[in-house]
PDB file of N, CA and C in Angstrom:
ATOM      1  N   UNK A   1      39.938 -23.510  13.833  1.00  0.00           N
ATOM      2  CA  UNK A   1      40.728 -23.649  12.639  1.00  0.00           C
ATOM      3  C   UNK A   1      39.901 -24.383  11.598  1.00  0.00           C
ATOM      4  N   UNK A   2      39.732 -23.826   9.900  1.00  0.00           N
ATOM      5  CA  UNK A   2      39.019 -24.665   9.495  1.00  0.00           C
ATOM      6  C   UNK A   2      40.260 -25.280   8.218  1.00  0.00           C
ATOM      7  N   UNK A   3      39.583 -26.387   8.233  1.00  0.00           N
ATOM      8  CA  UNK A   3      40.254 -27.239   7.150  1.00  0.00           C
ATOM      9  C   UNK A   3      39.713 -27.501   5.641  1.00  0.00           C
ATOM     10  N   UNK A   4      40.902 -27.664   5.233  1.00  0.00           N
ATOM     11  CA  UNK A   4      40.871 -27.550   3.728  1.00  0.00           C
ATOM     12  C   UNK A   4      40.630 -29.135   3.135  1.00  0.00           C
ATOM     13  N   UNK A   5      39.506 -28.941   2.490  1.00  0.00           N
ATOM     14  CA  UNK A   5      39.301 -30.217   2.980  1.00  0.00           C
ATOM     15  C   UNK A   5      39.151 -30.699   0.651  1.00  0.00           C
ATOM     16  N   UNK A   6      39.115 -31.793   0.390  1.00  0.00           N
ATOM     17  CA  UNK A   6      39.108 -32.058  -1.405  1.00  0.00           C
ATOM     18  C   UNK A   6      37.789 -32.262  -1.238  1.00  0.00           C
ATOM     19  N   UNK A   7      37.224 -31.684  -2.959  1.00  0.00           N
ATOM     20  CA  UNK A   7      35.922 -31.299  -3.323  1.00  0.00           C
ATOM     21  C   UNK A   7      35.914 -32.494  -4.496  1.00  0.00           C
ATOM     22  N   UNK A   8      37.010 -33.340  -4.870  1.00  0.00           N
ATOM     23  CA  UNK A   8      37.285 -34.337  -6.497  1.00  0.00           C
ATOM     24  C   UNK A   8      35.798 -35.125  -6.253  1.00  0.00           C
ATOM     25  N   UNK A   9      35.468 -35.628  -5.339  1.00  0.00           N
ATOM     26  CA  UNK A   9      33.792 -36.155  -5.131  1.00  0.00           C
ATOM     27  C   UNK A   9      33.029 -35.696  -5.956  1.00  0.00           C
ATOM     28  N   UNK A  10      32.968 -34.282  -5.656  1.00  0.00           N
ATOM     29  CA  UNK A  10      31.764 -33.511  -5.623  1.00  0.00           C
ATOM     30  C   UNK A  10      32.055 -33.177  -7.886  1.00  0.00           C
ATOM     31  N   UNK A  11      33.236 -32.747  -7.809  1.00  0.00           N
ATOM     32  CA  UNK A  11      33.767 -31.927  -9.012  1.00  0.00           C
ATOM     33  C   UNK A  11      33.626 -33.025 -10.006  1.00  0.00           C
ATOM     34  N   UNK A  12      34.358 -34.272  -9.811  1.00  0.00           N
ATOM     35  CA  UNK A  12      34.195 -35.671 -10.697  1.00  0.00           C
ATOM     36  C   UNK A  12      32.734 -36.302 -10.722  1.00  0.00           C
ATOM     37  N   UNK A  13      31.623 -36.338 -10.017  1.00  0.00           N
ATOM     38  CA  UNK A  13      30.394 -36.938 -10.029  1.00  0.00           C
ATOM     39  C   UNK A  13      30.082 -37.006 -11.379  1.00  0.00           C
ATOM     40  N   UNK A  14      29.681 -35.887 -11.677  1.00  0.00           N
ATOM     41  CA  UNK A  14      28.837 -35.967 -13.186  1.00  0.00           C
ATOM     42  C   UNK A  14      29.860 -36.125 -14.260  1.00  0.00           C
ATOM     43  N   UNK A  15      31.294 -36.450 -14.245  1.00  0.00           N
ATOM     44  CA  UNK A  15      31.986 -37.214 -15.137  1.00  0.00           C
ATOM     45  C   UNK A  15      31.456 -37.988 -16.543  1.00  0.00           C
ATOM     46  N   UNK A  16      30.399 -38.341 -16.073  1.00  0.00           N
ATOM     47  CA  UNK A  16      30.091 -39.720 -17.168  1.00  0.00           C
ATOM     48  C   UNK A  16      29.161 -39.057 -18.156  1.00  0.00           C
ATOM     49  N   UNK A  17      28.438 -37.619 -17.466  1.00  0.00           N
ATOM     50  CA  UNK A  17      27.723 -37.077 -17.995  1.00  0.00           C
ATOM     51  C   UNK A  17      28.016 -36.038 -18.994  1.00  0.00           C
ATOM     52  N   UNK A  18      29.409 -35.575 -18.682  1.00  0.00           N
ATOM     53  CA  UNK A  18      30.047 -34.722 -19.326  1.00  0.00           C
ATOM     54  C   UNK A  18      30.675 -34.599 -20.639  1.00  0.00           C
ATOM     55  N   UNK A  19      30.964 -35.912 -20.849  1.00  0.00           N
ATOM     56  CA  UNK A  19      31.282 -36.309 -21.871  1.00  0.00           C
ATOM     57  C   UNK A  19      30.210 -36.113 -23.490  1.00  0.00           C
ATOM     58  N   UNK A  20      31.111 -36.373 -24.401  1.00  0.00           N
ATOM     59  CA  UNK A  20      30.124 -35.680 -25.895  1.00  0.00           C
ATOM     60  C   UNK A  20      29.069 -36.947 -25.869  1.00  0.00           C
ATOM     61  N   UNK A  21      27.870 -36.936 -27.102  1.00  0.00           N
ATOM     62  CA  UNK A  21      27.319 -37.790 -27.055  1.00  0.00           C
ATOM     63  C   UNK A  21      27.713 -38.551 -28.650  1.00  0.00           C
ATOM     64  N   UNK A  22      26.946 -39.187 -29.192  1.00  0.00           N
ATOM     65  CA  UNK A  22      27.276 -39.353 -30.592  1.00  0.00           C
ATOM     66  C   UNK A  22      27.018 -39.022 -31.396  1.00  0.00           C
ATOM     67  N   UNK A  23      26.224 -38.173 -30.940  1.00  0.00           N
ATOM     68  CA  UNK A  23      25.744 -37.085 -32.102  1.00  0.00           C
ATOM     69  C   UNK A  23      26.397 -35.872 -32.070  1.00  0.00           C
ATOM     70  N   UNK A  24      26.380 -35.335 -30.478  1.00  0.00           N
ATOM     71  CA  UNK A  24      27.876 -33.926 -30.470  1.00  0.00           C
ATOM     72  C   UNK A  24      29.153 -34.398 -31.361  1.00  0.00           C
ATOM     73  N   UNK A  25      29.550 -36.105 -31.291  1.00  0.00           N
ATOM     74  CA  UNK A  25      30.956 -36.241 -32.399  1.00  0.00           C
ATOM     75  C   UNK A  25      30.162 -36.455 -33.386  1.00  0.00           C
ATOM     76  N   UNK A  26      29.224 -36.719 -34.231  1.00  0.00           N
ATOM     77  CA  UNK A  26      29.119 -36.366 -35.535  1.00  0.00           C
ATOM     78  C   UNK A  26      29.169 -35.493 -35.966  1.00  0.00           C
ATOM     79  N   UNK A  27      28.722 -34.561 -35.017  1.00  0.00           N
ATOM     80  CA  UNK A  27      28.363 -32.729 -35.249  1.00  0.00           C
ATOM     81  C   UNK A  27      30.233 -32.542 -35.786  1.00  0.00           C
ATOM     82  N   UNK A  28      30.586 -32.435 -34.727  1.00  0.00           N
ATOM     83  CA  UNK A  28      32.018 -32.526 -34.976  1.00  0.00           C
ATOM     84  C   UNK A  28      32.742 -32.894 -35.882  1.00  0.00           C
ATOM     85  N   UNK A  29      32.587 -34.219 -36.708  1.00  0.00           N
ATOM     86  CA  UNK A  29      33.301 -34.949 -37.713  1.00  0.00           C
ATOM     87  C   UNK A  29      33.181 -34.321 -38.625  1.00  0.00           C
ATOM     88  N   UNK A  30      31.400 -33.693 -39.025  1.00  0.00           N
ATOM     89  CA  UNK A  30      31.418 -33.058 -40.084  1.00  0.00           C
ATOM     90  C   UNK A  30      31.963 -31.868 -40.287  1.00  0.00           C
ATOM     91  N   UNK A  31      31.848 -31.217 -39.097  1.00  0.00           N
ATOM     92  CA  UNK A  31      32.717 -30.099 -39.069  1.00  0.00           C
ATOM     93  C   UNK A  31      34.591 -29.644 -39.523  1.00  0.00           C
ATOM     94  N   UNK A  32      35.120 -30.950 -39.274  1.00  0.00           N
ATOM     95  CA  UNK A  32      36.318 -31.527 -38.824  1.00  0.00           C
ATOM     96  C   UNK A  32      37.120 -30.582 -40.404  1.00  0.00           C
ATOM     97  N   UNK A  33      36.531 -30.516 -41.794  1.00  0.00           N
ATOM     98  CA  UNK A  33      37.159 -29.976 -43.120  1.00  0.00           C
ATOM     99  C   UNK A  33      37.281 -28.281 -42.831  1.00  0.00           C
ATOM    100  N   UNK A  34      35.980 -28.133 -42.385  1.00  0.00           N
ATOM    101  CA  UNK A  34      35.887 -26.227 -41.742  1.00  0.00           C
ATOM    102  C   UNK A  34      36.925 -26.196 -40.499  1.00  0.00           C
ATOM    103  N   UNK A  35      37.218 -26.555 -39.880  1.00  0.00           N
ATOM    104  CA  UNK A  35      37.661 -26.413 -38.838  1.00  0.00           C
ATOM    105  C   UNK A  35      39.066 -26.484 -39.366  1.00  0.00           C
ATOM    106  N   UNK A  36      39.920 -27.121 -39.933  1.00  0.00           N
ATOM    107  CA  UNK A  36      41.590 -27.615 -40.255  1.00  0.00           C
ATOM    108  C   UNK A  36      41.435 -26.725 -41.079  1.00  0.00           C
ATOM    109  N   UNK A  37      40.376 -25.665 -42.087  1.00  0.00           N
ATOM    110  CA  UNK A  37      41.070 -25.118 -43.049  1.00  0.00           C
ATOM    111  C   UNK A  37      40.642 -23.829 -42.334  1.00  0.00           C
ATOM    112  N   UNK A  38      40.362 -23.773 -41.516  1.00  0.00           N
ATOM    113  CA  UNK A  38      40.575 -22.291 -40.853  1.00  0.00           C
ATOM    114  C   UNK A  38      41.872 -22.829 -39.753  1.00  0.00           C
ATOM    115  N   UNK A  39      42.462 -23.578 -39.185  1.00  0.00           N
ATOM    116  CA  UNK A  39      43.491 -23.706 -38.926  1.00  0.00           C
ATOM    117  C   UNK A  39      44.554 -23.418 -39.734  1.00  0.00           C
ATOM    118  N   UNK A  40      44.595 -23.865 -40.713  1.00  0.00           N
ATOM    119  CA  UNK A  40      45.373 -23.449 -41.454  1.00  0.00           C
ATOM    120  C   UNK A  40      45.445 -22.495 -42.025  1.00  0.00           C
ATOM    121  N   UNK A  41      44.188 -21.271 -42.042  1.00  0.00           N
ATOM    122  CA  UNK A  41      44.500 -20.116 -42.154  1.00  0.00           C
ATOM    123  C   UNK A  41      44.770 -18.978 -41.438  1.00  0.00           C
ATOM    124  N   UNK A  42      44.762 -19.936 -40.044  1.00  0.00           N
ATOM    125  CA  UNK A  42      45.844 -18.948 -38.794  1.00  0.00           C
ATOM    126  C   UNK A  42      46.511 -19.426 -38.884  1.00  0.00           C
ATOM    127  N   UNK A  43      47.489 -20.614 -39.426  1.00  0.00           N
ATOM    128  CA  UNK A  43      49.003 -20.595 -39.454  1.00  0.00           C
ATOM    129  C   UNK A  43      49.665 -19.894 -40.669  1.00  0.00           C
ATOM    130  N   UNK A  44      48.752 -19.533 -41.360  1.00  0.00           N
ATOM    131  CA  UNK A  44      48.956 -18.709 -42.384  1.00  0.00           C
ATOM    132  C   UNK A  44      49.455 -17.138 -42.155  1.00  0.00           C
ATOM    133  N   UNK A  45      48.067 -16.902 -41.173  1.00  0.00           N
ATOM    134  CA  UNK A  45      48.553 -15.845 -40.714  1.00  0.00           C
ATOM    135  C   UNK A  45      49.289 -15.026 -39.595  1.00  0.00           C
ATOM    136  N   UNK A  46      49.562 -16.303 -38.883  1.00  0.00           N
ATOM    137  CA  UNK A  46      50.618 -16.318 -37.845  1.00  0.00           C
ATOM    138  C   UNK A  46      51.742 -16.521 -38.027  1.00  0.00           C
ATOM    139  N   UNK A  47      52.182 -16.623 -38.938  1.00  0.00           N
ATOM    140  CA  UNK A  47      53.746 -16.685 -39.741  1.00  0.00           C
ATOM    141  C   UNK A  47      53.899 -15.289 -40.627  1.00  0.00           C
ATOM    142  N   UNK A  48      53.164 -14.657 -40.449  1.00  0.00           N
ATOM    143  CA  UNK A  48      53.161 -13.167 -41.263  1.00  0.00           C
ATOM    144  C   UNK A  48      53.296 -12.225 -39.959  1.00  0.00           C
ATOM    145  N   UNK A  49      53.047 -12.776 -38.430  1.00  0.00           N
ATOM    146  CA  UNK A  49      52.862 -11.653 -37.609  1.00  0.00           C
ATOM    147  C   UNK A  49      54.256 -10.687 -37.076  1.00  0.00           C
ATOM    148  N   UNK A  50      55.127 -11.497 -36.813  1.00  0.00           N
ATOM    149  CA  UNK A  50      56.760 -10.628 -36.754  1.00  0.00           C
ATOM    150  C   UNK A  50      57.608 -10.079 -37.923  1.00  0.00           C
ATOM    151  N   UNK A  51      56.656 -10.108 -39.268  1.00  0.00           N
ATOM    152  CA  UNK A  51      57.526  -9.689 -40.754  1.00  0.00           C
ATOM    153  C   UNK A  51      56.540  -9.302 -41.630  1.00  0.00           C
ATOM    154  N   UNK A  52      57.089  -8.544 -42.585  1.00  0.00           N
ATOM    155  CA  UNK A  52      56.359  -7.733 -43.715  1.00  0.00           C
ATOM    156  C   UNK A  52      56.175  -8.760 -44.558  1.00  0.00           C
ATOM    157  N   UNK A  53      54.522  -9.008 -44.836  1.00  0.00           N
ATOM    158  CA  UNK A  53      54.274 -10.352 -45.582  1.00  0.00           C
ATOM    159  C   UNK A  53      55.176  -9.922 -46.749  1.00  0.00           C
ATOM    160  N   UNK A  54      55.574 -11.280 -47.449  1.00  0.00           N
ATOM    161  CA  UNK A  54      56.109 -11.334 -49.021  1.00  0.00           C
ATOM    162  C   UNK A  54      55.085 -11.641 -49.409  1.00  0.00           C
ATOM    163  N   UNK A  55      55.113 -11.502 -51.004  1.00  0.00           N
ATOM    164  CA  UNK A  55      54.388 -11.987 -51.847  1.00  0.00           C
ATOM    165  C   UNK A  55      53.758 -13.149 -51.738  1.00  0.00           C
ATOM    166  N   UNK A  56      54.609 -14.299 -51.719  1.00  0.00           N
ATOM    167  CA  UNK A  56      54.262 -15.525 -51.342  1.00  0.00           C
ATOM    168  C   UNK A  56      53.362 -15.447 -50.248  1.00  0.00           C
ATOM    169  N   UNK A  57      53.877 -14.968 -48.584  1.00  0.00           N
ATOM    170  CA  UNK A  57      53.179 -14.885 -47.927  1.00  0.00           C
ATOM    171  C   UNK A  57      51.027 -14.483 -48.234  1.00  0.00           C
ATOM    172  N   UNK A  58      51.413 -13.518 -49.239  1.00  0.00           N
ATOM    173  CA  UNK A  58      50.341 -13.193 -49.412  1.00  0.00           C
ATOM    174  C   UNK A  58      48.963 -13.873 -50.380  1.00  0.00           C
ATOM    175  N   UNK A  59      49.885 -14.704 -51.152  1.00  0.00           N
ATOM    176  CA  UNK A  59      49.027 -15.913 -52.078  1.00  0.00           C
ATOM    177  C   UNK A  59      48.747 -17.106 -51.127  1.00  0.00           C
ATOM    178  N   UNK A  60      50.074 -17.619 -50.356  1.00  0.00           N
ATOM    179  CA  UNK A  60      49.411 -18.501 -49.329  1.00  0.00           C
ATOM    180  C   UNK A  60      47.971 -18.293 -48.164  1.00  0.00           C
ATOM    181  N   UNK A  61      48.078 -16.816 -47.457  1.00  0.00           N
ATOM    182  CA  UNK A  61      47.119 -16.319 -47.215  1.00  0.00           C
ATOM    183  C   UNK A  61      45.431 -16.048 -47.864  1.00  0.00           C
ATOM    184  N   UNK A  62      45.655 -15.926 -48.856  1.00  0.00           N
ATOM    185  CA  UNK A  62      44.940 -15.380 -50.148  1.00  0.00           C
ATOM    186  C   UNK A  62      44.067 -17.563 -49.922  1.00  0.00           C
ATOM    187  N   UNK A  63      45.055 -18.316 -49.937  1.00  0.00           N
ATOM    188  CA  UNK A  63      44.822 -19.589 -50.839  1.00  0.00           C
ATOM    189  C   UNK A  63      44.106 -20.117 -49.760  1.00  0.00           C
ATOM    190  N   UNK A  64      44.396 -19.953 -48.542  1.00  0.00           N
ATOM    191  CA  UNK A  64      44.004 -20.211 -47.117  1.00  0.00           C
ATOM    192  C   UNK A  64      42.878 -20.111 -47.191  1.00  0.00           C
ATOM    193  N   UNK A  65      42.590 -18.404 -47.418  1.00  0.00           N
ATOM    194  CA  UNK A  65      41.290 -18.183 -47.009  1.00  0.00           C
ATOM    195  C   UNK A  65      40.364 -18.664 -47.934  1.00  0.00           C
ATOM    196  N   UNK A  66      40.379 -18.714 -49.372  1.00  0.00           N
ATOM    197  CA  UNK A  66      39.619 -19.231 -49.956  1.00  0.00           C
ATOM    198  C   UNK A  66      39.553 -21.126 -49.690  1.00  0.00           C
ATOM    199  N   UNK A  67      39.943 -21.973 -49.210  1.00  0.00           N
ATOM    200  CA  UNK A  67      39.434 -23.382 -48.876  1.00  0.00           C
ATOM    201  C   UNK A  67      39.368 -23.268 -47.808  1.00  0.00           C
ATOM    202  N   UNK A  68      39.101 -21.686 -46.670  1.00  0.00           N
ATOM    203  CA  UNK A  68      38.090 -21.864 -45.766  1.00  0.00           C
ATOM    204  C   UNK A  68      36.818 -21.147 -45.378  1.00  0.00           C
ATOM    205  N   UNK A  69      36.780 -20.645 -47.015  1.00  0.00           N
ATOM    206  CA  UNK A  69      35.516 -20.358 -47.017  1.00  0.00           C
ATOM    207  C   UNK A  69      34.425 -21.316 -48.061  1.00  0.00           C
ATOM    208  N   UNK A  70      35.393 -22.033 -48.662  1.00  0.00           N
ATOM    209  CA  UNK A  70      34.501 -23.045 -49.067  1.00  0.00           C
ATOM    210  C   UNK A  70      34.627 -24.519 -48.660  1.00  0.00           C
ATOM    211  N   UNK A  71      35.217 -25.106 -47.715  1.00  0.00           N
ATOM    212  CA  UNK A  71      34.764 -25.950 -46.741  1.00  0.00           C
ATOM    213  C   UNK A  71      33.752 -25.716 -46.239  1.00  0.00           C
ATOM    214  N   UNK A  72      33.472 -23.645 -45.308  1.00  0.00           N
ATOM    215  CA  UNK A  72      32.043 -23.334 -45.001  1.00  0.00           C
ATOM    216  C   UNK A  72      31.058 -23.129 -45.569  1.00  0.00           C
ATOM    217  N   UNK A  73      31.202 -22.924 -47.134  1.00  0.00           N
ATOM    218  CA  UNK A  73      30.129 -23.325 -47.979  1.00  0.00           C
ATOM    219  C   UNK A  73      29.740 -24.564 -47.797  1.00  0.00           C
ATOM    220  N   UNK A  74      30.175 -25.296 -48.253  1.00  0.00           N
ATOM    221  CA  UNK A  74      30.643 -27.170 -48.491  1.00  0.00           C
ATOM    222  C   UNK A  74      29.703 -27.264 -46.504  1.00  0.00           C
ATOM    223  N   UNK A  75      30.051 -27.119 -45.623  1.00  0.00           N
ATOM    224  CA  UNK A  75      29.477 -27.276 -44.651  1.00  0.00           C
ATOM    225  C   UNK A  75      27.891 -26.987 -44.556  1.00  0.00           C
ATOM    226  N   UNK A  76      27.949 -25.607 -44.475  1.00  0.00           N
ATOM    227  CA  UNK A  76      26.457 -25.071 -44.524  1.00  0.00           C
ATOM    228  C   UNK A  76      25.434 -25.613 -45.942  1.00  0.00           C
ATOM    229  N   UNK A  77      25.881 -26.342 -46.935  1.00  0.00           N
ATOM    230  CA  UNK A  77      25.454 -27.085 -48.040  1.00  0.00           C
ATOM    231  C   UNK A  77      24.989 -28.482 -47.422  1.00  0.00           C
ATOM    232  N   UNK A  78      26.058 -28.764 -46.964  1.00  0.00           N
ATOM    233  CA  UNK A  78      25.339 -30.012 -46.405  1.00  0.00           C
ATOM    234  C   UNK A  78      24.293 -30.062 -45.330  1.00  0.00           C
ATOM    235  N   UNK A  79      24.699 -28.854 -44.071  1.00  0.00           N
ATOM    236  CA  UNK A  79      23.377 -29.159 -43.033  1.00  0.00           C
ATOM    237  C   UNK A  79      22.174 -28.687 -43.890  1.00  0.00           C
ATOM    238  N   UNK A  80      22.274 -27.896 -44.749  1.00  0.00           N
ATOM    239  CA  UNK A  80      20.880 -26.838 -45.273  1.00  0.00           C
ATOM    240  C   UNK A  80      19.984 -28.505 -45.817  1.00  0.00           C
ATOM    241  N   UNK A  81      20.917 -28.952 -46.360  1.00  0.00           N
ATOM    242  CA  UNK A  81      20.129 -29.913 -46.996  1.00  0.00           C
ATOM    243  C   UNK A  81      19.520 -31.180 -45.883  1.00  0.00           C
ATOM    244  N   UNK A  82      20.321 -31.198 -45.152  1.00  0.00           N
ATOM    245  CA  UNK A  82      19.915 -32.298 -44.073  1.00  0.00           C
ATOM    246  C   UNK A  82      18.718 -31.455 -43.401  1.00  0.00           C
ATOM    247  N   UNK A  83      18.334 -30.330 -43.144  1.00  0.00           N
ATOM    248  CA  UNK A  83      17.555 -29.869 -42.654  1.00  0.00           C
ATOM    249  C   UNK A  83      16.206 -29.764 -43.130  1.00  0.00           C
ATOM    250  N   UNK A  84      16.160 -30.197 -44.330  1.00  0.00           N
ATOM    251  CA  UNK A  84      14.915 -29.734 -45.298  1.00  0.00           C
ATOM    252  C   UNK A  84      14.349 -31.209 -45.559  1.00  0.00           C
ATOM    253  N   UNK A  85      13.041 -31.515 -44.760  1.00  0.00           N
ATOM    254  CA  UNK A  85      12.515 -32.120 -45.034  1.00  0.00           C
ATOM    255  C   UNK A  85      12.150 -33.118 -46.403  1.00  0.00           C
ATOM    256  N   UNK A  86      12.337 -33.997 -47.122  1.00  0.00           N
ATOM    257  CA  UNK A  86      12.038 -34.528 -48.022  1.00  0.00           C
ATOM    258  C   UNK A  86      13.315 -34.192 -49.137  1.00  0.00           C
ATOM    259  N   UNK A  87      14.433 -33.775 -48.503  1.00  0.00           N
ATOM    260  CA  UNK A  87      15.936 -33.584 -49.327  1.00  0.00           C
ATOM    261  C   UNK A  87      15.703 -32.594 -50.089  1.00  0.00           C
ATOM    262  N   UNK A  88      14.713 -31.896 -50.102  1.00  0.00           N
ATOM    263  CA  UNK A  88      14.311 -30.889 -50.972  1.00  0.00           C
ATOM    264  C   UNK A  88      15.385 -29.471 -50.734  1.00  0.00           C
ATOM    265  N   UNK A  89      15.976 -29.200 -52.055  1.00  0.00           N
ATOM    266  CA  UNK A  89      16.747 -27.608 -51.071  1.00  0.00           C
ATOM    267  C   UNK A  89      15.959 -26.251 -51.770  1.00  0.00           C
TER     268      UNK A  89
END
């Protein structure tokens, strides 16, 4: 008969390792404006999915997508520049 035996040892070990570093949460923080305004443009468009958008529906959508495509401007502006040696863009 074999037994079933817990692996939490084995599965939890590298725990400490797993975790972000402080630079994965900076990565993150900056990210944090791109990220909520594309959230908010799936709740945008997840409130349109069981009904024929209205009008409204469709300017809110419309408004969505544009502050989340320029948060990802606004994003990719800032790493481009962090990336370039001597602040130069």
């Amino acid at each position: 008969m074999s037994h079933i035996v817990t692996v939490q040892d084995a599965v939890t070990a590298f725990a400490d390792f797993m975790e972000p570093t402080a630079a994965e949460l900076d990565a993150i923080e900056q990210e944090m404006p791109a990220i909520l305004a594309d959230v908010d443009l799936l709740d945008a468009q997840i409130t349109t999915l069981d009904r024929t958008p209205s009008e409204l529906d469709a300017r809110r959508i419309r408004r969505a997508r544009r502050r989340a495509l320029a948060a990802r401007v606004a994003l990719l502006n800032r790493t481009a520049g962090a990336m370039v040696p001597g602040g130069a863009a």
